[in-house]
C-alpha atoms as a PDB file:
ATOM      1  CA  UNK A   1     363.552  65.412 301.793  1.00  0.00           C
ATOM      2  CA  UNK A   2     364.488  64.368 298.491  1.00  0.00           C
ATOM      3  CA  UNK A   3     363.903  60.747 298.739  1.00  0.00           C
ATOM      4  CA  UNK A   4     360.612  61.631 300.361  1.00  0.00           C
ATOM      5  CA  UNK A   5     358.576  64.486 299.399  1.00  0.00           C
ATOM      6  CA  UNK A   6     355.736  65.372 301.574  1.00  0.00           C
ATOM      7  CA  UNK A   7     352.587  66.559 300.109  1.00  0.00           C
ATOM      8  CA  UNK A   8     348.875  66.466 301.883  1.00  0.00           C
ATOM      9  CA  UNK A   9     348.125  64.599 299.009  1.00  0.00           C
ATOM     10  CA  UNK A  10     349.861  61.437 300.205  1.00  0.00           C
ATOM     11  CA  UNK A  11     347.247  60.904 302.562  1.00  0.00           C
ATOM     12  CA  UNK A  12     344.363  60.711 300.436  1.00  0.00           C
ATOM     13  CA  UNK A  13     343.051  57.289 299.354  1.00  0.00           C
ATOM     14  CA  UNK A  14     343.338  56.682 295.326  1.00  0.00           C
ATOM     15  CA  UNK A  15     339.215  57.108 295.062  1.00  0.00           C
ATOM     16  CA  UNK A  16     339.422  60.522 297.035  1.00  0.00           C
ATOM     17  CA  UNK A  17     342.249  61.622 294.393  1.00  0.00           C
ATOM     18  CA  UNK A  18     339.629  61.197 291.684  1.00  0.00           C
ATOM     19  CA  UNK A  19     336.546  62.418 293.400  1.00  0.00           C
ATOM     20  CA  UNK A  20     339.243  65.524 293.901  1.00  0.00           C
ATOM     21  CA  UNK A  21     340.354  65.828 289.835  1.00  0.00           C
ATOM     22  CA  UNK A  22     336.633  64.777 289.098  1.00  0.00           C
ATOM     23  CA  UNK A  23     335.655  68.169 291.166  1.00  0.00           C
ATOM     24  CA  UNK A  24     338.312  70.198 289.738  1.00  0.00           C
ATOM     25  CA  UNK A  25     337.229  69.206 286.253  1.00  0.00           C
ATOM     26  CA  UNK A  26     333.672  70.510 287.373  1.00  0.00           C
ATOM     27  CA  UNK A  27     335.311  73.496 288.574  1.00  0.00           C
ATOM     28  CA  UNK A  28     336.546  74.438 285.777  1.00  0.00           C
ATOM     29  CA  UNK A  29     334.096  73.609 283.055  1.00  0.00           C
ATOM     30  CA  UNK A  30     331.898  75.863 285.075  1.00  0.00           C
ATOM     31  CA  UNK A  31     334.377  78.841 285.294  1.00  0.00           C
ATOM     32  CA  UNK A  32     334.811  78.223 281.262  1.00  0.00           C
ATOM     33  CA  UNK A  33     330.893  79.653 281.271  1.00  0.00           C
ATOM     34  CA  UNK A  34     331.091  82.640 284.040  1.00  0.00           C
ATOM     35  CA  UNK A  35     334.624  83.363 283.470  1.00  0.00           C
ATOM     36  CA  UNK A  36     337.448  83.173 285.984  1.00  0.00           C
ATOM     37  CA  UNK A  37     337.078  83.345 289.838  1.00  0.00           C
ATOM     38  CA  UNK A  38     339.276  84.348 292.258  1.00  0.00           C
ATOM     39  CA  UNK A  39     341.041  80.872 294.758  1.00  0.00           C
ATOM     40  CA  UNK A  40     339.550  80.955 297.828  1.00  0.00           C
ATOM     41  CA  UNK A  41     342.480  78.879 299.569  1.00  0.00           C
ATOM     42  CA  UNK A  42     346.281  79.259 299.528  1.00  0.00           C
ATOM     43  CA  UNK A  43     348.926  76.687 299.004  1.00  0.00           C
ATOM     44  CA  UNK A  44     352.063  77.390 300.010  1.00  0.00           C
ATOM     45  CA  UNK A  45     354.698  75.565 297.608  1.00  0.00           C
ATOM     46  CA  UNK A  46     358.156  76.104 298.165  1.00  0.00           C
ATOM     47  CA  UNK A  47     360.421  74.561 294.922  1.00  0.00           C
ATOM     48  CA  UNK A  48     364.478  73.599 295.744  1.00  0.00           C
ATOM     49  CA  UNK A  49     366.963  73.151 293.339  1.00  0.00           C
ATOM     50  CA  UNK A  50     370.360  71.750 293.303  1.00  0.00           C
ATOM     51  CA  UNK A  51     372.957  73.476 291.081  1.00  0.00           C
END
């Protein structure tokens, strides 16, 4: 695992990674007008460290 991270976000072509951050960007320039709103889906991260 820590020469190869897995994230759902390996699977997405580079032009559906910026249709993605081009969304979020509309996400929240709207939420900087009505204020914030609650996430409506979880992600479960889990961070490991080595002492």
């Amino acid at each position: 695992m820590a020469e190869r991270p897995q994230s759902k976000f390996t699977r997405l072509t580079p032009a559906e990674f910026r249709q993605g951050l081009r969304r979020l960007e509309e996400d929240a320039r709207r939420e900087e007008a009505t204020g914030p709103v609650p996430v409506a889906e979880r992600y479960d991260v889990a961070v490991f460290a080595v002492p």
